[in-house]
Protein backbone atom coordinates (compact mmCIF):
# COMPACT_ATOMS: atom_id res chain seq x y z
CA UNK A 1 -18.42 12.69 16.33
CA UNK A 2 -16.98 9.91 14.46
CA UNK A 3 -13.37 9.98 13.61
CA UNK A 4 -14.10 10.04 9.87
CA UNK A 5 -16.54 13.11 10.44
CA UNK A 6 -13.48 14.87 12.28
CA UNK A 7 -11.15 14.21 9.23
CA UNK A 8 -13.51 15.35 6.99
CA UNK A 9 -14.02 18.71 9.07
CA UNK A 10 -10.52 19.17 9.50
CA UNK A 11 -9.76 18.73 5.66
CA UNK A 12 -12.64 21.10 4.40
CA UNK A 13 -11.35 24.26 7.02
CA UNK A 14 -7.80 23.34 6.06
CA UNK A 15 -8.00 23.63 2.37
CA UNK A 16 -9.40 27.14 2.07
CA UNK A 17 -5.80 28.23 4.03
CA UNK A 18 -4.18 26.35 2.00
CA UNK A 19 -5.01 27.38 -0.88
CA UNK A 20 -4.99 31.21 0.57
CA UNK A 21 -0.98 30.33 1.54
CA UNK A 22 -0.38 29.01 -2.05
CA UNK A 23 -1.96 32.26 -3.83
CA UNK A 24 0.13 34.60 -1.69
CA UNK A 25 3.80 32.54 -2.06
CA UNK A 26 3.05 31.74 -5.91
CA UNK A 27 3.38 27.71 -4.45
CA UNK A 28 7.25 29.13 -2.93
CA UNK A 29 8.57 29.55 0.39
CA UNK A 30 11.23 31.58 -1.27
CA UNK A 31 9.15 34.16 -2.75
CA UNK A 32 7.73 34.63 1.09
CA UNK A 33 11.35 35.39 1.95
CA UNK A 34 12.32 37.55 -1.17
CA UNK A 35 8.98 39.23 -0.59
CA UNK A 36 9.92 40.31 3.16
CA UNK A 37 13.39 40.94 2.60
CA UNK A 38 12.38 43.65 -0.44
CA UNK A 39 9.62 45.16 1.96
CA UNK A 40 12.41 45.36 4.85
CA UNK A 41 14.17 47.11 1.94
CA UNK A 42 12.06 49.29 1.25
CA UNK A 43 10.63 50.53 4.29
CA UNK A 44 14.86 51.15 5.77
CA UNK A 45 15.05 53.56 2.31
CA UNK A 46 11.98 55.49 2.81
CA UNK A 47 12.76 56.00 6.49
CA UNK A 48 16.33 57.18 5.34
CA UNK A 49 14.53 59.15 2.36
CA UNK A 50 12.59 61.08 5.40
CA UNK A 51 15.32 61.40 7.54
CA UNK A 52 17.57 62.99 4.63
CA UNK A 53 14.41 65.31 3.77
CA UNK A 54 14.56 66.55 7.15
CA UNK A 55 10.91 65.49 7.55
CA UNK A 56 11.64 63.25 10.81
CA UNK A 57 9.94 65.20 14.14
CA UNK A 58 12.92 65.32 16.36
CA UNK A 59 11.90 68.71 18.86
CA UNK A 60 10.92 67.60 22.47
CA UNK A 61 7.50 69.52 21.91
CA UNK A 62 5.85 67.05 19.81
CA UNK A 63 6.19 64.49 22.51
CA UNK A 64 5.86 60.61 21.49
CA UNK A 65 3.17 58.68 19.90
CA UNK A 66 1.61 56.60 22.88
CA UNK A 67 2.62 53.26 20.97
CA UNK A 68 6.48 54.26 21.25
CA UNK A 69 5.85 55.43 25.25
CA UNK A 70 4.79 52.09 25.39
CA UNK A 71 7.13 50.43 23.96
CA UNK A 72 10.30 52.21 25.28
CA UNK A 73 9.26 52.11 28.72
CA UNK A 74 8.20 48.41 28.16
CA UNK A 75 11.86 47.58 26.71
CA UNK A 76 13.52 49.80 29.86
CA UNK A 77 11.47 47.52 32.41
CA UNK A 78 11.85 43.90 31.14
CA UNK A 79 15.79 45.65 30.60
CA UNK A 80 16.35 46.74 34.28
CA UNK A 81 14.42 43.64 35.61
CA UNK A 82 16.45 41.22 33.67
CA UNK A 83 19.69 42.72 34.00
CA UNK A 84 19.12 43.88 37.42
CA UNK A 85 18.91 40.01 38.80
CA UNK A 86 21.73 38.61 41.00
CA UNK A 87 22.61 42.02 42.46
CA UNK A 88 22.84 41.43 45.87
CA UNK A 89 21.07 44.08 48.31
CA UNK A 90 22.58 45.20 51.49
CA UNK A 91 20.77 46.54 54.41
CA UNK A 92 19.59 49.97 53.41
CA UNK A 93 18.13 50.51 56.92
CA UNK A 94 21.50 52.89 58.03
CA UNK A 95 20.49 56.24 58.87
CA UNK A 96 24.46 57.36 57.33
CA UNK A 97 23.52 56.32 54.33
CA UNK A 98 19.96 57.62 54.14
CA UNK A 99 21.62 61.16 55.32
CA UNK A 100 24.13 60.66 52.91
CA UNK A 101 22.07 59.96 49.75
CA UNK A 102 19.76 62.47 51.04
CA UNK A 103 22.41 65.03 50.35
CA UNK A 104 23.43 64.33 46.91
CA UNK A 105 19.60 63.85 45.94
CA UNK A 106 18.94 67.43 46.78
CA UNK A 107 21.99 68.66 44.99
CA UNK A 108 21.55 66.25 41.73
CA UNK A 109 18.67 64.64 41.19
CA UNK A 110 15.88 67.45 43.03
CA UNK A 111 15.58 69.85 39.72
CA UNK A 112 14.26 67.14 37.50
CA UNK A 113 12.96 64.25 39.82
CA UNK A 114 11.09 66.81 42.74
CA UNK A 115 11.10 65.61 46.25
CA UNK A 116 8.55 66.17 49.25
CA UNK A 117 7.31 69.22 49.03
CA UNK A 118 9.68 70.17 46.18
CA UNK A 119 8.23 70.59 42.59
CA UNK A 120 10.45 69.61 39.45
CA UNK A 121 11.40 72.53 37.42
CA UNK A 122 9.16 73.65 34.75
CA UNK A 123 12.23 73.33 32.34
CA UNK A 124 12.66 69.54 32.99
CA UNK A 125 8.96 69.09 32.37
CA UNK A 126 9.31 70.52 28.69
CA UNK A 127 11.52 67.18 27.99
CA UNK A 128 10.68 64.36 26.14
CA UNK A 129 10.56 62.03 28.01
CA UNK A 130 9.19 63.81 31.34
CA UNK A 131 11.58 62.96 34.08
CA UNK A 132 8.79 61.14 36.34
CA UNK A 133 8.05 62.70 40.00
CA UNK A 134 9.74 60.00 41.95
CA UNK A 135 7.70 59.82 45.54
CA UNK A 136 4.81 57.90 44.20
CA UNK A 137 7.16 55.67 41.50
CA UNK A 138 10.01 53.98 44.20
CA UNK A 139 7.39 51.40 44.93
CA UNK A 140 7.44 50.27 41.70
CA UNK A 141 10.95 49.42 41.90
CA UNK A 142 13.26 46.66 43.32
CA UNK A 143 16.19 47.78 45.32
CA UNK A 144 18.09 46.43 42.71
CA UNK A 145 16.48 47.60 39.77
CA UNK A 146 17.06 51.09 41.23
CA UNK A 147 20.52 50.38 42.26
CA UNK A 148 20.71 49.40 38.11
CA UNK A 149 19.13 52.61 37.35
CA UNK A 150 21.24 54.89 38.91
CA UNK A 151 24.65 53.46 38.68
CA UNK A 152 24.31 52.86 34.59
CA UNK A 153 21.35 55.65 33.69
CA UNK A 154 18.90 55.09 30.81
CA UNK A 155 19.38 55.46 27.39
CA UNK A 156 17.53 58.47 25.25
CA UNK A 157 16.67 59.86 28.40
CA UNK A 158 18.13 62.28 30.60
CA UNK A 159 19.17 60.21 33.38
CA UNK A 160 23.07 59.76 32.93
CA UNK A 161 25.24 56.91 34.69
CA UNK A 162 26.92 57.67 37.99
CA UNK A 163 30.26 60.21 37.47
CA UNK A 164 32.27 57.30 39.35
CA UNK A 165 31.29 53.58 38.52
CA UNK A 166 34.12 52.69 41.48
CA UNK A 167 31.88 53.46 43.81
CA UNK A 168 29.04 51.14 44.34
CA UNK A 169 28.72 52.46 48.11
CA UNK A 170 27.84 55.60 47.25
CA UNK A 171 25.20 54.43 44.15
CA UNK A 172 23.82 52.26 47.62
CA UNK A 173 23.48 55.76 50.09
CA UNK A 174 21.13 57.11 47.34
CA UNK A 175 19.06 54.03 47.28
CA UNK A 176 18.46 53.86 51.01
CA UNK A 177 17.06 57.55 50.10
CA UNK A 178 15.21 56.81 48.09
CA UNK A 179 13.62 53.52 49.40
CA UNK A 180 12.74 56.12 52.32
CA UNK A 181 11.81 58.46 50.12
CA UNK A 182 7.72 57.40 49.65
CA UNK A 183 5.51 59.12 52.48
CA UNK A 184 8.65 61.11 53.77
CA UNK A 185 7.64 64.28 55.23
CA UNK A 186 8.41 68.03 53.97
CA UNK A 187 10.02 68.15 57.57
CA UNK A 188 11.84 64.89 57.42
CA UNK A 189 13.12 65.74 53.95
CA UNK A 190 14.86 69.13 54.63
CA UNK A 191 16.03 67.56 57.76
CA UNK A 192 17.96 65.06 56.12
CA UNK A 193 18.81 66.55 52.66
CA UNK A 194 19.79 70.63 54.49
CA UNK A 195 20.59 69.90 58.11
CA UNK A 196 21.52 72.71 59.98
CA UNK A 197 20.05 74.99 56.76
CA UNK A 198 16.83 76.76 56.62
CA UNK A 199 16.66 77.46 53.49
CA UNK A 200 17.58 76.06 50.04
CA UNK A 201 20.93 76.39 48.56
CA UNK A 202 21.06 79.93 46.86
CA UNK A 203 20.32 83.20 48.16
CA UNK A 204 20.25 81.33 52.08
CA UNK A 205 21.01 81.59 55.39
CA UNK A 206 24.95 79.75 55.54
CA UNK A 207 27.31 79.35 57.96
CA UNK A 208 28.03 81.51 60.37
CA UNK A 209 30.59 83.88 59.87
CA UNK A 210 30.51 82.54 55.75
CA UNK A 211 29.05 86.23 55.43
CA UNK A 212 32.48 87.31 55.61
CA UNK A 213 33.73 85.42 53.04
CA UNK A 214 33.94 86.68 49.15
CA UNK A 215 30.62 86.20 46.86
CA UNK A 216 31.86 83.27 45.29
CA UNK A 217 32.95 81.15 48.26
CA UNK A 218 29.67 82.26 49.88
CA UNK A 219 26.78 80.12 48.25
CA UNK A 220 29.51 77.01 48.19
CA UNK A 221 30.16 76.88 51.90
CA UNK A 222 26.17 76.95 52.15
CA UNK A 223 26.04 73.50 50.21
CA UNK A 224 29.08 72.12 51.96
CA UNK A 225 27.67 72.65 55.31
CA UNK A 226 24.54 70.70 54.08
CA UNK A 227 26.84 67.82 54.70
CA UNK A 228 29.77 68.26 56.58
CA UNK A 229 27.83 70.67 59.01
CA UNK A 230 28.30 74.42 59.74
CA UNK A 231 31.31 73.63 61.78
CA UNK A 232 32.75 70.66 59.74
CA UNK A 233 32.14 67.98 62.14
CA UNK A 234 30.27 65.85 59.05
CA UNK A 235 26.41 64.57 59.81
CA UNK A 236 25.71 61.62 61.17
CA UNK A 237 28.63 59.63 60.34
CA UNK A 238 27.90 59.81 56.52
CA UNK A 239 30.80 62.15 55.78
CA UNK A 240 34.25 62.83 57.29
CA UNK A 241 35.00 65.27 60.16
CA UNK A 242 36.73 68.42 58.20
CA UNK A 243 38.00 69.97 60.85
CA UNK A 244 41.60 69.14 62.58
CA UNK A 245 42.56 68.55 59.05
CA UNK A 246 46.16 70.91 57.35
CA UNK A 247 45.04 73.10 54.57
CA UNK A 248 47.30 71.43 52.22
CA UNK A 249 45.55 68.11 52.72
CA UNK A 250 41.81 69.79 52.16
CA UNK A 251 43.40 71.47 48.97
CA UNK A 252 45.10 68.37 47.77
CA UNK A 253 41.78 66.14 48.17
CA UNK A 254 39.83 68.99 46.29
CA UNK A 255 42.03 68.97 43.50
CA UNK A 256 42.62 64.87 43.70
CA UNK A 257 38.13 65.22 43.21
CA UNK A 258 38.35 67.68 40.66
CA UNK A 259 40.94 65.41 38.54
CA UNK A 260 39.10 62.54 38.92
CA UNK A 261 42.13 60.46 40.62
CA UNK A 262 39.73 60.49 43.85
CA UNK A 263 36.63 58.58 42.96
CA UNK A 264 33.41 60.25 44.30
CA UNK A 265 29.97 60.73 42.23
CA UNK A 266 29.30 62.64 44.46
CA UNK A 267 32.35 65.27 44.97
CA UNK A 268 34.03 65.01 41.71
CA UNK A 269 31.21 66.78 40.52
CA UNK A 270 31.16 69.37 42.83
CA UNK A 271 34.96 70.07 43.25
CA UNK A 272 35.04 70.00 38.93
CA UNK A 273 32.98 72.51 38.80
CA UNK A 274 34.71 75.31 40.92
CA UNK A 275 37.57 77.40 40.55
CA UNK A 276 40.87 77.22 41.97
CA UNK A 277 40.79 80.45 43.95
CA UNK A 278 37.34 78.87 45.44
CA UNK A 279 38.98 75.27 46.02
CA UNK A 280 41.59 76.90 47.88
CA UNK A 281 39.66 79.25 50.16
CA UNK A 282 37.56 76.32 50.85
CA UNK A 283 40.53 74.24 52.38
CA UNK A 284 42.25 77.63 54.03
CA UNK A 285 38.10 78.23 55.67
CA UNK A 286 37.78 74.08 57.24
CA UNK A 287 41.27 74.24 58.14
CA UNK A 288 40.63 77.25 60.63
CA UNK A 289 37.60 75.87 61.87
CA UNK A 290 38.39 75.28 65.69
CA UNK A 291 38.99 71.45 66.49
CA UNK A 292 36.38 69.61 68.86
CA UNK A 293 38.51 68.28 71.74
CA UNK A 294 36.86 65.03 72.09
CA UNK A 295 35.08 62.12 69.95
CA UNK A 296 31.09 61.65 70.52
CA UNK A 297 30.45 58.92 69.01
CA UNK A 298 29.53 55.53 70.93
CA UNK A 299 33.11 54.01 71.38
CA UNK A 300 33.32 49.91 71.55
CA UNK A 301 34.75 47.90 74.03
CA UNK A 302 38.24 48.40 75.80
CA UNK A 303 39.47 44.83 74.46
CA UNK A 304 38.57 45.91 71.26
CA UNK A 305 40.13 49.57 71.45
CA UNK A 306 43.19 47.56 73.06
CA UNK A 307 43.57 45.55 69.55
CA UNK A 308 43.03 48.72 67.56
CA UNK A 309 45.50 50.83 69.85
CA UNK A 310 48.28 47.46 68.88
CA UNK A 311 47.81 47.54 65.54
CA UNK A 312 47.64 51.62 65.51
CA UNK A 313 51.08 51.48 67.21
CA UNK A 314 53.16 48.56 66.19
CA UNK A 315 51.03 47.60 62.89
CA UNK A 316 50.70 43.81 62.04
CA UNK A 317 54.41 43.29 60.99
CA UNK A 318 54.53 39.71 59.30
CA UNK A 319 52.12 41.01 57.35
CA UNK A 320 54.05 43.42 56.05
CA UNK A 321 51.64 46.47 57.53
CA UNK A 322 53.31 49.36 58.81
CA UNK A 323 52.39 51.30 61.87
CA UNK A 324 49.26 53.63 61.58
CA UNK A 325 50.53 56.43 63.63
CA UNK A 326 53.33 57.01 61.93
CA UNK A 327 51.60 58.86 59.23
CA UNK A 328 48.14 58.95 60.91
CA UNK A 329 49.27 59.93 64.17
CA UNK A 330 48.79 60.74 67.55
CA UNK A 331 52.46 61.29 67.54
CA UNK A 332 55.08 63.60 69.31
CA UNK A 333 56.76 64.40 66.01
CA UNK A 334 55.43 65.93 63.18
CA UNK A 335 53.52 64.36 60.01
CA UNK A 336 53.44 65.01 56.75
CA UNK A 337 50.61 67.44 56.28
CA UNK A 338 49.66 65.90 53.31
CA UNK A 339 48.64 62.93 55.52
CA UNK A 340 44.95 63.26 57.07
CA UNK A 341 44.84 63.40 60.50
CA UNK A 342 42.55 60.40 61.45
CA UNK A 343 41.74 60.63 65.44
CA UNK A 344 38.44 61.78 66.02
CA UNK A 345 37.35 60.73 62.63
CA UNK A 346 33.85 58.58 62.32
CA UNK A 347 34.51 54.78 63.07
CA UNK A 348 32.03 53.82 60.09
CA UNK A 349 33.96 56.52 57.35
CA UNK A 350 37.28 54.83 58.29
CA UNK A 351 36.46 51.25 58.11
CA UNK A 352 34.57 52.20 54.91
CA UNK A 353 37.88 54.33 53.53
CA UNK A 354 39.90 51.12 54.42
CA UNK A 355 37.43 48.81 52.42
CA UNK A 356 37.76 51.13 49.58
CA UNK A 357 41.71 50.85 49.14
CA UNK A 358 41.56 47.32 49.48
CA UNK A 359 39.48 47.19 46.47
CA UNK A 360 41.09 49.83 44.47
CA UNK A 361 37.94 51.66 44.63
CA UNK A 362 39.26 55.12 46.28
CA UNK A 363 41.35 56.68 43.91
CA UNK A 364 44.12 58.90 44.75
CA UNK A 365 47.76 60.05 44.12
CA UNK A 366 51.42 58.43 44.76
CA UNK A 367 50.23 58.12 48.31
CA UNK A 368 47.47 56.01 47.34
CA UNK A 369 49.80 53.19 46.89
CA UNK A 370 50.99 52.56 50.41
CA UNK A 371 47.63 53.04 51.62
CA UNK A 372 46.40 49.98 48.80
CA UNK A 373 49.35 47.84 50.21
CA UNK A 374 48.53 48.22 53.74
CA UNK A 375 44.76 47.95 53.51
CA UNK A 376 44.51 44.67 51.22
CA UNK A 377 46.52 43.19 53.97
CA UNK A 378 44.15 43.75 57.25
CA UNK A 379 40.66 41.60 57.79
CA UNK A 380 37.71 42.93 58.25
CA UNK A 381 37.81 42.41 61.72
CA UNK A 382 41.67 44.23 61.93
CA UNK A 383 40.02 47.42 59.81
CA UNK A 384 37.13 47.59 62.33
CA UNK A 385 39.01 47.15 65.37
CA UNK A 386 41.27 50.27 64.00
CA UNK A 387 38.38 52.37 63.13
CA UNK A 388 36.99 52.09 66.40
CA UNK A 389 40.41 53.05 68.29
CA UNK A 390 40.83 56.23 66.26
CA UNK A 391 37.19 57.20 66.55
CA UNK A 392 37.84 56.78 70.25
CA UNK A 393 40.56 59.53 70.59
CA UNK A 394 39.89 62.95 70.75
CA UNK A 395 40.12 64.68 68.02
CA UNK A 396 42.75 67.21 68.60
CA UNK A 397 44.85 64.24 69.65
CA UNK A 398 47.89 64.97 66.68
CA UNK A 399 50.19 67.71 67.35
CA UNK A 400 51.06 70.38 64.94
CA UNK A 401 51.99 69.37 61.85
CA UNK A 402 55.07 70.05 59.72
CA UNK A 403 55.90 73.47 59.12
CA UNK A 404 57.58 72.47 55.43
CA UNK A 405 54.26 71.67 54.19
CA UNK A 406 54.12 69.93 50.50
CA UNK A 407 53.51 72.08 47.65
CA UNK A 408 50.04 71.03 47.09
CA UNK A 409 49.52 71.81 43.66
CA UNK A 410 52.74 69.03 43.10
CA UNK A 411 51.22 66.52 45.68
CA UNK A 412 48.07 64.77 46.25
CA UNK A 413 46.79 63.59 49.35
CA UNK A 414 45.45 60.08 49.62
C-alpha cells in the first residue's frame, strides 16, 4: 500500500471520531469537563440522598457484591505488597519463636482464623468479610507482607493492629508460626500452641494442684501454663522462667502489663483483662512454685562465661555500667525484691530483654531507666556474653530477698 492510500485510509476512519468527539463536547473541551464535574456532582448527592434515607445495606448478612470483593481485596494486596517492601526478614527457623507465636495464635487469632484441626467459630463466619481459614492462605504471602499484616491490621475488616507496635519481636514469633503453620499436624499444633495441656483452655485439665485454687484463678493458670509450663520453668526458651521470682516483682510486672508501661501484645492483653484479686493470686501461686536448683540449658564456653562472670561482677566501668549483681544478684546481701532475680533465667530471653531496653522498646516503671542507661551502653557481644553467664548458674543461686519488700501497688518492677 502506497503511502497516499494509507493517508487516505487513515483520514476516512479518523473523521467519523471526530466528528463523534465534536457532537458530544458541542466543539469544547470545557463542556467535557463541566459535563464530568456536574455528573461527579450528582452521583456524590444521590449517594448522600440514599445514605440520609437510610436505604444504604450496611448488615453483615447481605454480604458484598462480587465486584467490591474484588476490588477491596485487590486494593489490600497491591497495599501490603507495596508497602510491605524493604522490610527486612530475619531467620524465622527458631523453634522459641515458633513456640512462642504458637501460643498467642491459639489464644488470639484461633476463634476467627481456625488452625489444624481447629474450626473457626460459626460466629466469625457470619462476618462480612469472612475471616479466611489461614492453613491453605500463608503460601500466598511473603514473610513480610504478613509481618505488615499483623503488626498494622486491615482496614474494614476485623483484623486489628498489634496491642504494642514496640514490639516488632513479638509481631516476628507469630510469623515463624505461621510460616510453619501450612501442613502442620493436629499433633504438632497442640504440641506447640498447649504444651503440657490436654485439652483446650476452658473447662480442662490445668496444673496440678490449680484445683485448689478459687474458680476464677482456675481457668487462668490453665492458659498461663500453656506457656510458662505447669511448673513455671517457661517452654523452650520462648518465655521467662517464673519461678525463683518475689511475689512483689510477679505482681508489679502484672500490673506494669495491665497499664500498658510494659510493652507486650501479647500480655498486656491478657493481664488487662483480669482482676486485681486474680493478678495478685497469680504472682502469690509462681512465687511458691519450688525453685529448680540448676540451669538445663546448653551453657557456652568457660572463656565466654569468664567475660560474662567480669562484667556480672565488676560491670564495664568507663562505660559508665554498673555491676549486674548488685541488683540481679547472686549476692550475700539482700536485693530489692522488686528486682528480678536473673540466674537460671533463659540465655536467649535475657539477651533479647537487654536488646529491648537499649531500644526503648520494653516499657516499664522508674526502674526502667537505669536498666535503659546500662543496656544502650553494652555490645552485642557484652549482652550475649552476660546472658550466657546467668543462664549458666543455677537457678536458686540468689539468697532470700529483702524482708521490707516494696509496696507493689506504689512500685513497678522493670
Amino acid at each position: 500500500m502506497s503511502s497516499r492510500s494509507a493517508r487516505s485510509l487513515f483520514c476516512r476512519v479518523a473523521m467519523p471520531v471526530r466528528r463523534g468527539l465534536r457532537w458530544l463536547t458541542g466543539g469544547s473541551w470545557r463542556r467535557v469537563v463541566a459535563g464530568i464535574a456536574l455528573l461527579s456532582v450528582l452521583a456524590g448527592a444521590g449517594g448522600f440522598l440514599l445514605a440520609s434515607l437510610g436505604l444504604v445495606a450496611i448488615s453483615a448478612s447481605s454480604g458484598h457484591w462480587k465486584a467490591t470483593g474484588w476490588i477491596l481485596h485487590y486494593v489490600m494486596r497491591r497495599a501490603v505488597s507495596t508497602q510491605s517492601m524493604g522490610i527486612e526478614v530475619p531467620p524465622l527457623d527458631d523453634p522459641a519463636w515458633v513456640l512462642k507465636g504458637a501460643g498467642h495464635y491459639h489464644t488470639g487469632c484461633l476463634a476467627c482464623h481456625g488452625g489444624p484441626g481447629k474450626k473457626r467459630s460459626l460466629i466469625v463466619q457470619q462476618m462480612t468479610p469472612e475471616p479466611p481459614f489461614l492453613p491453605p492462605r500463608i503460601a500466598h504471602w511473603e514473610p513480610q507482607e504478613l509481618f505488615l499484616i499483623v503488626k498494622h491490621g486491615v482496614k474494614f475488616t476485623a483484623m486489628p493492629a498489634w496491642p504494642a507496635p514496640q514490639r516488632d519481636d513479638e509481631v516476628w514469633a507469630v510469623v515463624a508460626f505461621l510460616q510453619a503453620l501450612p501442613g502442620m499436624s493436629e499433633q504438632r499444633y497442640r504440641e506447640l500452641a498447649l504444651g503440657d495441656r490436654t485439652e483446650d483452655s476452658r473447662g480442662s485439665r490445668t496444673a496440678e494442684g490449680a484445683g485448689t485454687q478459687d474458680d476464677a484463678l482456675g481457668p487462668v493458670l490453665a492458659d498461663c501454663s500453656r506457656c510458662h509450663g505447669i511448673d513455671g520453668n517457661g517452654r523452650g526458651g520462648a518465655v521467662p522462667r517464673l519461678t525463683g521470682q518475689s511475689q512483689a516483682y510477679l505482681l508489679g510486672a502484672l500490673q506494669a502489663y495491665a497499664g500498658g508501661q510494659r510493652y507486650s501484645g501479647i500480655m498486656q492483653p491478657i493481664a488487662a483483662g483480669l482482676e486485681p484479686s486474680v493478678l495478685k493470686a497469680l504472682a502469690r501461686h509462681y512465687a511458691e512454685l519450688p525453685v529448680s536448683t540448676r540451669a538445663d540449658e546448653p551453657q557456652a564456653s568457660a572463656e565466654a562465661l569468664e567475660r560474662g562472670r567480669a562484667l556480672a561482677e565488676r560491670g564495664v566501668p568507663e562505660r559508665g555500667v554498673p555491676s549486674c549483681v548488685h541488683c540481679h544478684g547472686p549476692k550475700r546481701s539482700p536485693r530489692n525484691p522488686m528486682y528480678p532475680g536473673i540466674a537460671g533465667q533463659y540465655s536467649g530471653y535475657l539477651k533479647q530483654q537487654l536488646e529491648l531496653f537499649t531500644a526503648g522498646q520494653r516499657g516499664g516503671s522508674e526502674y526502667a531507666n537505669v536498666m535503659h542507661s546500662a543496656a544502650q551502653r553494652l555490645t552485642p557481644e557484652q549482652m550475649q556474653a552476660v546472658a550466657d553467664y546467668y543462664a549458666s548458674l543455677p537457678s536458686d543461686a540468689s539468697p532470700p530477698l529483702a524482708e521490707e519488700a516494696l509496696n507493689p501497688s506504689q512500685s513497678r518492677q522493670r
